[in-house]
PDB file of N, CA and C in Angstrom:
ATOM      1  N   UNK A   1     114.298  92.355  97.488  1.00  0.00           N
ATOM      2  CA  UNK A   1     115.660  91.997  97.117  1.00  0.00           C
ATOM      3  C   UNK A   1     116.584  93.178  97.372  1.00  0.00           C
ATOM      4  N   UNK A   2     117.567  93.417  98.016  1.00  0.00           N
ATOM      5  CA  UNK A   2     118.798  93.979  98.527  1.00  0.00           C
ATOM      6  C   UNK A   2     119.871  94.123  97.700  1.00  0.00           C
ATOM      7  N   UNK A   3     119.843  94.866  96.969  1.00  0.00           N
ATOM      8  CA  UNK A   3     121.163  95.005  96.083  1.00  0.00           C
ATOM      9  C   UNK A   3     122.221  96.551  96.518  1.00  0.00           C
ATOM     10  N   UNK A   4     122.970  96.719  95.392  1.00  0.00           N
ATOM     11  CA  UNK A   4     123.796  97.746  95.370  1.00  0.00           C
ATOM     12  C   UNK A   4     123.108  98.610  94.542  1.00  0.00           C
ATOM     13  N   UNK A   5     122.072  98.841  94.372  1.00  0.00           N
ATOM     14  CA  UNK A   5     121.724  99.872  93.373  1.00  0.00           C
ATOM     15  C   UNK A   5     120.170 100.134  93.442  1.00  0.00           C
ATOM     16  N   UNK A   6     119.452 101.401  93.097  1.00  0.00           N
ATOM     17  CA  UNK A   6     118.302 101.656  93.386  1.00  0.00           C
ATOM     18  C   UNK A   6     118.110 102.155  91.967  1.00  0.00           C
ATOM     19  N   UNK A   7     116.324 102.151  92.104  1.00  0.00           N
ATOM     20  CA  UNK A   7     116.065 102.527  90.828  1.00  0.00           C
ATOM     21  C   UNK A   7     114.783 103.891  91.057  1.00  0.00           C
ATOM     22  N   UNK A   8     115.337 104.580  90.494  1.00  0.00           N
ATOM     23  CA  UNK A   8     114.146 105.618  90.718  1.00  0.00           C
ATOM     24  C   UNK A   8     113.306 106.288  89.307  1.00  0.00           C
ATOM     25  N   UNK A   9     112.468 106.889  89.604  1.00  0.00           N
ATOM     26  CA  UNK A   9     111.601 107.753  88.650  1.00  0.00           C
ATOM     27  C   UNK A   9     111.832 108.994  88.453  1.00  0.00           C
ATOM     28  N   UNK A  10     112.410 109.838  87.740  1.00  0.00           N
ATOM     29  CA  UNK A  10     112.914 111.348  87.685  1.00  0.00           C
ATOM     30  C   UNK A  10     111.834 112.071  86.715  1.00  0.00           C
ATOM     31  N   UNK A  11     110.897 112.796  87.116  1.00  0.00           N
ATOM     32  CA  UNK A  11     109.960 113.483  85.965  1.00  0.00           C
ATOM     33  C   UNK A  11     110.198 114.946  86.598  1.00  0.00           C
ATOM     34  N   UNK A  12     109.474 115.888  85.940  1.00  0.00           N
ATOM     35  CA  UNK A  12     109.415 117.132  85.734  1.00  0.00           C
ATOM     36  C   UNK A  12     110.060 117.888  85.239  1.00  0.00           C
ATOM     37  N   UNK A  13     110.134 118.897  85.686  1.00  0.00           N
ATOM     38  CA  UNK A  13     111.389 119.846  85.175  1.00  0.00           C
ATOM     39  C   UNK A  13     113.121 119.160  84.897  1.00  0.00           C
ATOM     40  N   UNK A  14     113.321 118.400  84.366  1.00  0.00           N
ATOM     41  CA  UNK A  14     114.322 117.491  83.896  1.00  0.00           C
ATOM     42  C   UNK A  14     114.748 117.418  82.331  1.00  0.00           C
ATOM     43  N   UNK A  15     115.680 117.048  81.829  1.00  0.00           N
ATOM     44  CA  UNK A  15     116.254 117.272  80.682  1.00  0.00           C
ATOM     45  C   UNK A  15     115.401 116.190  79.916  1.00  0.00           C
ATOM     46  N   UNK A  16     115.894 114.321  80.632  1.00  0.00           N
ATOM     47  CA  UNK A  16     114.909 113.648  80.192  1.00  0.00           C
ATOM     48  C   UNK A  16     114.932 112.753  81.672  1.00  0.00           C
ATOM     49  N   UNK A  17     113.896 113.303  81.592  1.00  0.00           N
ATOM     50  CA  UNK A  17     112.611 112.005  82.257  1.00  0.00           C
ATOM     51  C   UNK A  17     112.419 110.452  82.129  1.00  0.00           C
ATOM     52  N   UNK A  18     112.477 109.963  83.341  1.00  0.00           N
ATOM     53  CA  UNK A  18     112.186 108.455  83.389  1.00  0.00           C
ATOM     54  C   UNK A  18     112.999 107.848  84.392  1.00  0.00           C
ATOM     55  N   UNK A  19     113.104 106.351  84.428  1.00  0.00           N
ATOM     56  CA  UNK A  19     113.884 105.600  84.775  1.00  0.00           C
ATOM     57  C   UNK A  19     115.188 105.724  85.022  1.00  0.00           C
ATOM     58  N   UNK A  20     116.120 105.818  86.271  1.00  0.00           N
ATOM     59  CA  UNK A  20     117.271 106.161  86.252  1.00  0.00           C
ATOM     60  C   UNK A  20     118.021 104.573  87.583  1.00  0.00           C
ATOM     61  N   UNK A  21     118.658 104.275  87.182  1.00  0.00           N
ATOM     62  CA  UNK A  21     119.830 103.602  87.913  1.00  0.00           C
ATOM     63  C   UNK A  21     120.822 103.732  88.576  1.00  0.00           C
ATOM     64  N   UNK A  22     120.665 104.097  90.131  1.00  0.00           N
ATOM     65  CA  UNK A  22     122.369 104.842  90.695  1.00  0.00           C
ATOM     66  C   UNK A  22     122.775 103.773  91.941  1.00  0.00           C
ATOM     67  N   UNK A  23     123.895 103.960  92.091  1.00  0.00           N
ATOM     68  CA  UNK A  23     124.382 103.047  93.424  1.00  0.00           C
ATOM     69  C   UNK A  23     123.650 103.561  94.082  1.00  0.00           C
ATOM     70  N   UNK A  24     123.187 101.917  95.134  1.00  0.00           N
ATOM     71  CA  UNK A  24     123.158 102.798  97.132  1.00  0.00           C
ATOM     72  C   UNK A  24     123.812 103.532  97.564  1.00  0.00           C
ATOM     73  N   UNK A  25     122.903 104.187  98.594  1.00  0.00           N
ATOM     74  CA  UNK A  25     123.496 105.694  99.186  1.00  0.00           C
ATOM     75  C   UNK A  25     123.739 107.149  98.328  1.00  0.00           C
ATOM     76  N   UNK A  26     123.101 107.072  96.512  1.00  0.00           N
ATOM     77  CA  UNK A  26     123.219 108.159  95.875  1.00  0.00           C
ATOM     78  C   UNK A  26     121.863 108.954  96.456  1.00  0.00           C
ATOM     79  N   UNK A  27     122.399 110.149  96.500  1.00  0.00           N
ATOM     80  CA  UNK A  27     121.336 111.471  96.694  1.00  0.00           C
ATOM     81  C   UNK A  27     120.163 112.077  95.502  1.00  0.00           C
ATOM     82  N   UNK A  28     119.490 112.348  95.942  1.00  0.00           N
ATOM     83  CA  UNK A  28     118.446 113.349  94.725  1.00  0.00           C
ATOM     84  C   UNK A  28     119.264 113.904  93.754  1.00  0.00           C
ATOM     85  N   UNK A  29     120.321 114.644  94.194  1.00  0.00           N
ATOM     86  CA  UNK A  29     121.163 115.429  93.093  1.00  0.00           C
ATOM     87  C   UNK A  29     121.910 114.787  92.350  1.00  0.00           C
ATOM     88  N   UNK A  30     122.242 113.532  92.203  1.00  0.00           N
ATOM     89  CA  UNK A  30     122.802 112.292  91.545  1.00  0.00           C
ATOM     90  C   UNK A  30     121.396 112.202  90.760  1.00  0.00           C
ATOM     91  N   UNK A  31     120.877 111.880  91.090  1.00  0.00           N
ATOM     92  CA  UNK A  31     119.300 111.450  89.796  1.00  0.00           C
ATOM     93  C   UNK A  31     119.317 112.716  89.575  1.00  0.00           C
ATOM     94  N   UNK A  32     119.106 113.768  89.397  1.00  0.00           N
ATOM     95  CA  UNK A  32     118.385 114.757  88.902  1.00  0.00           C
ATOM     96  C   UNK A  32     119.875 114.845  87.673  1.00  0.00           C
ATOM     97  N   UNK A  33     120.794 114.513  88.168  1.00  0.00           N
ATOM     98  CA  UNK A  33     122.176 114.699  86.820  1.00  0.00           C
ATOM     99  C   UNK A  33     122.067 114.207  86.344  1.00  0.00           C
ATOM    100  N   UNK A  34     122.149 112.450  86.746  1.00  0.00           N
ATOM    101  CA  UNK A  34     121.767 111.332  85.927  1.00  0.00           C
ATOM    102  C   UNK A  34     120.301 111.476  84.493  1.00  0.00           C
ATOM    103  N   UNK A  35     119.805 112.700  85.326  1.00  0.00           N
ATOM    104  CA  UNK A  35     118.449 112.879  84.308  1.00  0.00           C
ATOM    105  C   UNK A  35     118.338 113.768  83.650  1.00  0.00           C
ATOM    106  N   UNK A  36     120.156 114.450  83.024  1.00  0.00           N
ATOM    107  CA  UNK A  36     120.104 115.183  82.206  1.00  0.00           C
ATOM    108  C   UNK A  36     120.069 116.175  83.106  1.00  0.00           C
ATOM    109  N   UNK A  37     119.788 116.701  84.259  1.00  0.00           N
ATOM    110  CA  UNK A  37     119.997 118.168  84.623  1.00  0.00           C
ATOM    111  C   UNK A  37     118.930 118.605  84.997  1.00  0.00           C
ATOM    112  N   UNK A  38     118.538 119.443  85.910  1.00  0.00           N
ATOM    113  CA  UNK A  38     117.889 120.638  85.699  1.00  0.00           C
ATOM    114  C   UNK A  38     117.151 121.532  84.673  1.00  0.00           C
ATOM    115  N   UNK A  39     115.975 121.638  83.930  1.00  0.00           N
ATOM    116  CA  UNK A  39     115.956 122.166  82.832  1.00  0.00           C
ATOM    117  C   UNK A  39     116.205 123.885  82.849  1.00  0.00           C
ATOM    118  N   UNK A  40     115.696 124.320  84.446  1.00  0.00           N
ATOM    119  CA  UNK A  40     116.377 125.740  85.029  1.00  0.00           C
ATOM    120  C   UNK A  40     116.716 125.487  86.873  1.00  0.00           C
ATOM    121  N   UNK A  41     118.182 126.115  86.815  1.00  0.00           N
ATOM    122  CA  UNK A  41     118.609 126.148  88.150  1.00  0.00           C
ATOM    123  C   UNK A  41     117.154 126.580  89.257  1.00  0.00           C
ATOM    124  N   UNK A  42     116.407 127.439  88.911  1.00  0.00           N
ATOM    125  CA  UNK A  42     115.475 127.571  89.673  1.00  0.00           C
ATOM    126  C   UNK A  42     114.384 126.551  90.216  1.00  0.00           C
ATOM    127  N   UNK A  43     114.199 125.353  89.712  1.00  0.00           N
ATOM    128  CA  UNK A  43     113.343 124.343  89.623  1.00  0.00           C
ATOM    129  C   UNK A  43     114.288 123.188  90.807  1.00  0.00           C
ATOM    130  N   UNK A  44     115.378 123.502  90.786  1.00  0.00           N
ATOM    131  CA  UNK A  44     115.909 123.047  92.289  1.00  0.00           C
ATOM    132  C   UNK A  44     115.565 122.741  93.516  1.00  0.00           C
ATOM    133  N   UNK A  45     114.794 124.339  94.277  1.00  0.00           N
ATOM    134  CA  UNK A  45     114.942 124.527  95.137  1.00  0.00           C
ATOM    135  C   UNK A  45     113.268 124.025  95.369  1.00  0.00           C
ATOM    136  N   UNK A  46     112.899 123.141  94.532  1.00  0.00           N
ATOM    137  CA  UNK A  46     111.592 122.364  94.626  1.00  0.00           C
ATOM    138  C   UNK A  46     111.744 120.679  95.717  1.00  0.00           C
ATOM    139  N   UNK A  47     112.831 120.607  95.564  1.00  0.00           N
ATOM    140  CA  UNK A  47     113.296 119.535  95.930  1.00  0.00           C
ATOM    141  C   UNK A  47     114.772 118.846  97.567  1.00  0.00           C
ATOM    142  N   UNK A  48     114.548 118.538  98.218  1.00  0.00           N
ATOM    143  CA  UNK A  48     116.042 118.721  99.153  1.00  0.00           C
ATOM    144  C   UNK A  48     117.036 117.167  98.071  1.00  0.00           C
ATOM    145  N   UNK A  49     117.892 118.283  97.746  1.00  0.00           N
ATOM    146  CA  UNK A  49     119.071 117.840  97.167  1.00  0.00           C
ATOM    147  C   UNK A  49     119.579 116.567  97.469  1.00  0.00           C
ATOM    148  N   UNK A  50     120.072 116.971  99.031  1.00  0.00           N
ATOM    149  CA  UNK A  50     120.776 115.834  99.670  1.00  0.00           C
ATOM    150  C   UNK A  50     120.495 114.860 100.268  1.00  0.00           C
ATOM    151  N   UNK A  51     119.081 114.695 100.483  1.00  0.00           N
ATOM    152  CA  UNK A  51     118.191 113.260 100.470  1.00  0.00           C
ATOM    153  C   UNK A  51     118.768 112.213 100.017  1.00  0.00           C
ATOM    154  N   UNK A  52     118.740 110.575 100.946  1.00  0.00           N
ATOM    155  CA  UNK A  52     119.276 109.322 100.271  1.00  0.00           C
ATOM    156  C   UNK A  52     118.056 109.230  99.127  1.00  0.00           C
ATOM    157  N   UNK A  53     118.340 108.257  98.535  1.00  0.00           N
ATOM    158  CA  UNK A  53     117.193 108.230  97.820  1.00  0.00           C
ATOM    159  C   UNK A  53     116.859 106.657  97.882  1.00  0.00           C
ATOM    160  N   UNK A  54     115.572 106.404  97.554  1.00  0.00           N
ATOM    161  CA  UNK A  54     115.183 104.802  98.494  1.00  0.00           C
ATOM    162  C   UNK A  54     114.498 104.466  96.618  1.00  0.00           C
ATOM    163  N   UNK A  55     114.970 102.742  96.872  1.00  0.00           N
ATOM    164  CA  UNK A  55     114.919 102.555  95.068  1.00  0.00           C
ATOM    165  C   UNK A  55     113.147 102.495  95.503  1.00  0.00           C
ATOM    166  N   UNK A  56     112.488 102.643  94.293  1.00  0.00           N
ATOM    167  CA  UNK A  56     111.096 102.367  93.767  1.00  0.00           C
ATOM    168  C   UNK A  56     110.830 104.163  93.740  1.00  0.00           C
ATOM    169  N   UNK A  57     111.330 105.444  94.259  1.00  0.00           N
ATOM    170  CA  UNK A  57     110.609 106.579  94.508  1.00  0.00           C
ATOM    171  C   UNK A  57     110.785 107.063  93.035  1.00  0.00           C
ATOM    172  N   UNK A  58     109.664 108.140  93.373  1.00  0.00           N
ATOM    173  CA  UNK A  58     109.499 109.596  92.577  1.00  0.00           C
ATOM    174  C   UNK A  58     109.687 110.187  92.905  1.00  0.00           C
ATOM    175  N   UNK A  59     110.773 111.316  92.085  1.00  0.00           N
ATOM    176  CA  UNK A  59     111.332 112.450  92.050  1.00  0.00           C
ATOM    177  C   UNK A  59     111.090 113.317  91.232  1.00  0.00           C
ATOM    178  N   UNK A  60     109.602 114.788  91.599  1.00  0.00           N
ATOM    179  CA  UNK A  60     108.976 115.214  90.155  1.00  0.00           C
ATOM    180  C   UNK A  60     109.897 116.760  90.602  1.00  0.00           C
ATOM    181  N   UNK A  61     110.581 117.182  90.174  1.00  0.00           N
ATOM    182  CA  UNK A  61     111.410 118.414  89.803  1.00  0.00           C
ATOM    183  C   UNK A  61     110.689 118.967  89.190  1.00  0.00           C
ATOM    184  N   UNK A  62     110.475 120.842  90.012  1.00  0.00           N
ATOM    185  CA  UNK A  62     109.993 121.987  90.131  1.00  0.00           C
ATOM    186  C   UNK A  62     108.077 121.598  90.095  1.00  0.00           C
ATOM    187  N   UNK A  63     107.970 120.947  90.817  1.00  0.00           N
ATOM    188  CA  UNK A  63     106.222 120.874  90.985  1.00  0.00           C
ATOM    189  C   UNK A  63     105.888 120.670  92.225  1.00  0.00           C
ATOM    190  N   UNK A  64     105.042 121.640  93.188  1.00  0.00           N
ATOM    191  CA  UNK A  64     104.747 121.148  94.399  1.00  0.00           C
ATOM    192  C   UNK A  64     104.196 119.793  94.799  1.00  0.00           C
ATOM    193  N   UNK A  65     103.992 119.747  96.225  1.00  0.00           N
ATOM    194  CA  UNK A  65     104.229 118.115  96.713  1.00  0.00           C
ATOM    195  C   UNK A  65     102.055 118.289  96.918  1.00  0.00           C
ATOM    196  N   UNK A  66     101.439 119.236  96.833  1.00  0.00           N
ATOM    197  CA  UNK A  66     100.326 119.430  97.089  1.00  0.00           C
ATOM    198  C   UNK A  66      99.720 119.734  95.687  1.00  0.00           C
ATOM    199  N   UNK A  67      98.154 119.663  95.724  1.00  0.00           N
ATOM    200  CA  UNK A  67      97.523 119.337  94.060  1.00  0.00           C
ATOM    201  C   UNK A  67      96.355 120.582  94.764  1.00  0.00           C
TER     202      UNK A  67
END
């Protein structure tokens, strides 16, 4: 289904965590606000900012993409 709005997952280093709701065409840095913030400016540069963001993803702030 095709709407105006995506839904994403915001965990990690985040104020609060979870479920977030933004128009199409919002960026990573729109969810990561929407999610309360940053818990430190440094936990940023874990992530590219200006990415569209596609509804169903995860977005885990300041944790590498490798285990």
């Amino acid at each position: 289904m095709v709407t105006g709005e995506v839904v994403v997952h915001v965990g990690g280093a985040v104020k609060k965590p979870g479920l977030v709701r933004l128009d199409s065409g919002s960026r990573v840095a729109d969810a990561i606000e929407k999610a309360g913030g940053a818990r430190s400016p440094r936990f940023l540069e874990s992530v590219n900012l200006a990415r569209v963001l596609v509804d169903g993803e995860q977005i885990m702030l300041g944790q590498s993409s490798t285990s």
